[in-house]
Protein backbone atom coordinates (compact mmCIF):
# COMPACT_ATOMS: atom_id res chain seq x y z
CA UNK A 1 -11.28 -3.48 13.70
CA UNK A 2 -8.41 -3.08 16.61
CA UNK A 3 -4.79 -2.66 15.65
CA UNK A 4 -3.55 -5.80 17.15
CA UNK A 5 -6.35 -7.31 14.74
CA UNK A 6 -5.17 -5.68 11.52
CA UNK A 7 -1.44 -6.56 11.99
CA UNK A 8 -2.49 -10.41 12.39
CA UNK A 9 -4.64 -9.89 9.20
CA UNK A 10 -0.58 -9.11 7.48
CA UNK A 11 1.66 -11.05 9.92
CA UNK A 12 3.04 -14.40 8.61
CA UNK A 13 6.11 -15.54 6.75
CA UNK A 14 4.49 -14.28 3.13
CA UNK A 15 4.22 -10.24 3.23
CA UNK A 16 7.95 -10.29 5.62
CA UNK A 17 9.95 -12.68 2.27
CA UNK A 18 7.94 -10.08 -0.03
CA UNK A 19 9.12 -7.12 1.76
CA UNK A 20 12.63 -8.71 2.16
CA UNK A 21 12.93 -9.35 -1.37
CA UNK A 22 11.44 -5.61 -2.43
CA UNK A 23 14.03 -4.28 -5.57
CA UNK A 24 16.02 -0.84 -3.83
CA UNK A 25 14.95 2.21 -6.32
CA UNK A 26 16.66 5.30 -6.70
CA UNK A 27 16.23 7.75 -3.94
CA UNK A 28 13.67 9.77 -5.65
CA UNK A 29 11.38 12.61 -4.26
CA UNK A 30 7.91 11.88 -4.65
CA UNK A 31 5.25 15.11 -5.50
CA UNK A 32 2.44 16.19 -3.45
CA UNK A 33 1.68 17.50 -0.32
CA UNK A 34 -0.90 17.65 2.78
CA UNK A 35 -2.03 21.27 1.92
CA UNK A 36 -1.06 22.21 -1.80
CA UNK A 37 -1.03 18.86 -4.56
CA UNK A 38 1.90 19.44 -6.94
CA UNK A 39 3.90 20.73 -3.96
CA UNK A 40 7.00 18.61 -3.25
CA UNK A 41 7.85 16.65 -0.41
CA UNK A 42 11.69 16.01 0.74
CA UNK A 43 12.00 12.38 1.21
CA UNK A 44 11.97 11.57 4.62
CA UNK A 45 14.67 9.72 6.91
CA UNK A 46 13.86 7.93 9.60
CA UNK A 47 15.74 8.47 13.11
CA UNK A 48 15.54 5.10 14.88
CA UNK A 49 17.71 2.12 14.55
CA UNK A 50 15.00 -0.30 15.88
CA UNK A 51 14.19 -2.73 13.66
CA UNK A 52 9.69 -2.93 14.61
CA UNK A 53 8.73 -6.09 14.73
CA UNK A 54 7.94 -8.38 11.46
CA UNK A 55 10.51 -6.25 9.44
CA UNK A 56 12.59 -8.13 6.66
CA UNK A 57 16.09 -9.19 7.94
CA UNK A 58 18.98 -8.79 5.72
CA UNK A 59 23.00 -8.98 6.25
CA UNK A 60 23.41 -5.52 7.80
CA UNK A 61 20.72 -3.16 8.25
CA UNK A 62 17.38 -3.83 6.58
CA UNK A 63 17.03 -0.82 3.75
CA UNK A 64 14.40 1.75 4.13
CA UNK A 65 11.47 1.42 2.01
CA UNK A 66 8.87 4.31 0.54
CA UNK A 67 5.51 2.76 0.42
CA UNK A 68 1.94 4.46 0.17
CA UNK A 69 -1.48 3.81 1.69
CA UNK A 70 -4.07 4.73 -0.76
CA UNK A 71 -7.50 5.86 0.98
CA UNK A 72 -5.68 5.26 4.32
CA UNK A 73 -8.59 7.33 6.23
CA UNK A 74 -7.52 6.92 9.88
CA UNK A 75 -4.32 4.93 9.11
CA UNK A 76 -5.33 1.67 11.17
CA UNK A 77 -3.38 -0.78 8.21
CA UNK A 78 -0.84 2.14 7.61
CA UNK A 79 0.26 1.60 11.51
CA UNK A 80 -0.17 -2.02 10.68
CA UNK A 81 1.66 -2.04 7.73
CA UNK A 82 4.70 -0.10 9.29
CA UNK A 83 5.25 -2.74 11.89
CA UNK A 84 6.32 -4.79 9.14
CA UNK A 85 8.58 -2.26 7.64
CA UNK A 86 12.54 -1.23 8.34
CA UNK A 87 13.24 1.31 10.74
CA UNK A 88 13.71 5.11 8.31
CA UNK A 89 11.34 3.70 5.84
CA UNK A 90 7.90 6.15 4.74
CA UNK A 91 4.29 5.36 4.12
CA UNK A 92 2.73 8.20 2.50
CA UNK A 93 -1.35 8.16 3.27
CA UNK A 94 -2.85 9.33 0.48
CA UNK A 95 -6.68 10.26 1.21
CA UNK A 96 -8.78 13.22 0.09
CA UNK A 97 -8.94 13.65 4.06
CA UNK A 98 -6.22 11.98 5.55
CA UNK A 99 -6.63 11.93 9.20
CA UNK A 100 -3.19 9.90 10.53
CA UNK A 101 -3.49 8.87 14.20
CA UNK A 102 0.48 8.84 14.63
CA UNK A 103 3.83 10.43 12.92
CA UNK A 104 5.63 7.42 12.95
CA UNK A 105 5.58 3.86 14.31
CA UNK A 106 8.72 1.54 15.01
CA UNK A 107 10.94 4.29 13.05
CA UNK A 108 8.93 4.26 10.17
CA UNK A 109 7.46 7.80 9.10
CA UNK A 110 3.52 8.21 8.18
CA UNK A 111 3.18 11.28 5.93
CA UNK A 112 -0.71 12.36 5.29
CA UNK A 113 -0.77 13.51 1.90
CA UNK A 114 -4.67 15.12 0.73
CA UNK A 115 -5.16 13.73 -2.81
CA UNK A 116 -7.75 12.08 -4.85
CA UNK A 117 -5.92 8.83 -5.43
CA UNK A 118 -8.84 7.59 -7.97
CA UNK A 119 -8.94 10.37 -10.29
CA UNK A 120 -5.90 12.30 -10.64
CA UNK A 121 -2.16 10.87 -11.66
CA UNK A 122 -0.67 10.07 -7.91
CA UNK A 123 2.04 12.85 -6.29
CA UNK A 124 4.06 10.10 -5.54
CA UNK A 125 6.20 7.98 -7.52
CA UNK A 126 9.22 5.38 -7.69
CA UNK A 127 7.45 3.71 -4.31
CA UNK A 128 8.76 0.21 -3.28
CA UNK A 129 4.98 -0.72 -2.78
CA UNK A 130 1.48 0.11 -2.42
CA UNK A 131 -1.27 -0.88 0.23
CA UNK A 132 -4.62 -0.45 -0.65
CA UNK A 133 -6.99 -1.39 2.54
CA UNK A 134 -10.68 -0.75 1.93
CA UNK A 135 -10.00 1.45 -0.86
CA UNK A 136 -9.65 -0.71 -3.96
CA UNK A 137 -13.69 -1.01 -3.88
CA UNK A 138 -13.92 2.39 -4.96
CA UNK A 139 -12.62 2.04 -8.13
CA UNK A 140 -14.95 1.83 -10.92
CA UNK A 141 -12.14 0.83 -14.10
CA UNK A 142 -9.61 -1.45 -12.08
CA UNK A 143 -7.51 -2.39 -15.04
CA UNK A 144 -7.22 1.18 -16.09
CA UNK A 145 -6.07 2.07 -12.68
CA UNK A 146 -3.70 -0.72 -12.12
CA UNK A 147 -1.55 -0.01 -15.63
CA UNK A 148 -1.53 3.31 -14.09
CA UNK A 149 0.30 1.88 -11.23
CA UNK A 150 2.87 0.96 -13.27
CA UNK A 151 3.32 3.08 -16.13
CA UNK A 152 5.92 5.85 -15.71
CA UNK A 153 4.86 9.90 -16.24
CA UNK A 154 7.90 10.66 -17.93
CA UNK A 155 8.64 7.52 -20.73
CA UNK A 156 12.39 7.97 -20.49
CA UNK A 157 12.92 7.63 -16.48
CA UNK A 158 10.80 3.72 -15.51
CA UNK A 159 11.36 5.13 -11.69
CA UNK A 160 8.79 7.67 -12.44
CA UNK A 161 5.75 5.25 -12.58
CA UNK A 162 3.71 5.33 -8.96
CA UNK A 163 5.39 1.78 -8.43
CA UNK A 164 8.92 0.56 -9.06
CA UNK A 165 8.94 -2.57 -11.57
CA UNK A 166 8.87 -6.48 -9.07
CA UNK A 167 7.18 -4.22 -6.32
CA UNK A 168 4.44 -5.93 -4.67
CA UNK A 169 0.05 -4.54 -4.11
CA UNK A 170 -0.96 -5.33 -0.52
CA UNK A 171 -4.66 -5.48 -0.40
CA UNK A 172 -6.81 -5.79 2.49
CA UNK A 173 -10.69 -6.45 0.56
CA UNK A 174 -14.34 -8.03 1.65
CA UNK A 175 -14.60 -11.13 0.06
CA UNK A 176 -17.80 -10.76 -2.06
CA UNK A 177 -19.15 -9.53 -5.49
CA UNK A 178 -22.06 -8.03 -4.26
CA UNK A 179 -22.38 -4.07 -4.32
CA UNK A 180 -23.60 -2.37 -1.15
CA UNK A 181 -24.50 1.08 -1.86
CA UNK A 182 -22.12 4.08 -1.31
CA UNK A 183 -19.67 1.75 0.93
CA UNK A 184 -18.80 -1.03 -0.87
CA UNK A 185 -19.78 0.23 -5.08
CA UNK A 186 -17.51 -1.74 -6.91
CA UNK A 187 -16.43 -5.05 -4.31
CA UNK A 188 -13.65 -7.31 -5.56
CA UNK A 189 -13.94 -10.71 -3.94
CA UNK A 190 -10.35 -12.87 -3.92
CA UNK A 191 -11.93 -15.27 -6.46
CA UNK A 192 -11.84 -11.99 -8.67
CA UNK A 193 -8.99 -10.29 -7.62
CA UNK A 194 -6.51 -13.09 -8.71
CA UNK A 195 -7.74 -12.96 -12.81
CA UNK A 196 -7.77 -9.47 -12.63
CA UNK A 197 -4.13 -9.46 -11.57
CA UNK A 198 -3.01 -11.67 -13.91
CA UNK A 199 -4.52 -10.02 -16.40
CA UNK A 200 -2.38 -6.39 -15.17
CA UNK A 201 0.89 -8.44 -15.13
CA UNK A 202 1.26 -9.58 -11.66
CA UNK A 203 2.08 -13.12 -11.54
CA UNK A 204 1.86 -14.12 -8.02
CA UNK A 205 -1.64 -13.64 -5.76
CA UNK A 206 -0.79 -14.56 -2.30
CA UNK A 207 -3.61 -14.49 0.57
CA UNK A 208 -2.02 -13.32 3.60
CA UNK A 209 -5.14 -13.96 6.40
CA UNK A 210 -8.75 -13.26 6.46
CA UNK A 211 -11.49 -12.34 9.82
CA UNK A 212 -14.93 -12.10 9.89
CA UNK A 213 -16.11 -9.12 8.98
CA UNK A 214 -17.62 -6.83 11.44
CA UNK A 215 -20.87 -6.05 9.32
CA UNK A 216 -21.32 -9.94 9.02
CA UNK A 217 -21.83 -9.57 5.55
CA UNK A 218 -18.32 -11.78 4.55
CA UNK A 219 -14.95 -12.06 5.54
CA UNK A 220 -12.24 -9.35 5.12
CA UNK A 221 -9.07 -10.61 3.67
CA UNK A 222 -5.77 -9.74 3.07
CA UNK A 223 -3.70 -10.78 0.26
CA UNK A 224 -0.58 -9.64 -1.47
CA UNK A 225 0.53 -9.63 -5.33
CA UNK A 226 4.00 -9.55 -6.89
CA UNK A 227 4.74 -7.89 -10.50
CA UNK A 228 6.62 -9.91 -12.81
């Protein structure tokens, strides 16, 4: 899939209210690193005042947002993503081999951070969202990884959970229930996504676009969910 495809897969009205509306967190300093887990990283600033295009606009300047790409291998929907995003904002992409074509995009940082997202707690935390493109098909217990999501490492501080509470899942998924070996073990179709959801607390499933997949096996869509 091309760029230009993967930010029409996102752009519309929808993801740009969701984003708009996003809840502002404390500024806090996510863990991890590209060489050592556990290490910290400073939370970055962005440098441009450009708004990129399809970012939310507010009275005054849009707020910078911390998001993270989960299994962002190459970081084709990170770049996509950030075009969507205000200027200063961060998407961390989190892969065990991270392999980020760009630094930043429309003043919006892309920090490659090596990590197994599925089985260890994630070195980030207090994000104002999460993208998972391609990546959510990999894990095996969904539920157990969603409550994850939201369900803060230290009980007294909620900003220590991977996600801040009303923060939205961007998903970008093949639209089928059938397994296909090592690439696609565990598929989640929309149909299936939605229930499954529900069930984790999110109360609104909205899909966002879909294409034809390249493999012709289905489509690929993208859809986005709000927390209550």
């Amino acid at each position: 899939m091309r760029l230009s495809e993967a930010i029409d897969l996102f752009d519309g009205p929808l993801l740009r209210d969701i984003i708009d509306s996003t809840p502002q967190g404390s500024d806090s300093t996510p863990r991890g690193s590209n060489s050592t887990p556990g290490a910290t990283i400073s939370t970055p600033r962005g440098t441009s005042s450009t708004t990129p295009k399809g970012s939310p606009i507010t009275n005054g300047a849009p707020s910078p947002l911390r998001w993270a790409d989960l299994g962002c291998g190459s970081g084709l929907f990170t770049e996509a993503l950030a075009r969507f995003l205000p200027a200063g904002s961060t998407i961390y992409g989190l892969d065990l081999r991270p392999m980020l074509q760009s630094e930043s995009v429309g003043g919006v940082r892309l920090v490659p951070v090596s990590t197994d997202f599925i089985n260890i707690p994630l070195p980030v935390t207090g994000l104002n969202g999460i993208l998972m493109a391609n990546s959510f098909h990999y894990v095996a217990d969904k539920p157990a990884f969603l409550s994850m999501l939201t369900r803060p490492q230290h009980p007294d501080h909620p900003e220590s959970a991977p996600l801040l509470p009303g923060s939205p899942l961007l998903f970008v998924e093949y639209d089928t229930d059938t397994p296909v070996s090592t690439w696609v073990p565990w598929p989640v179709s929309l149909a299936k996504l939605r229930p499954l959801l529900a069930a984790a607390g999110w109360s609104k499933v909205l899909k966002l676009g879909e294409r034809p997949s390249a493999f012709g096996r289905s489509n690929i869509y993208a859809a986005v969910a709000k927390i209550k």
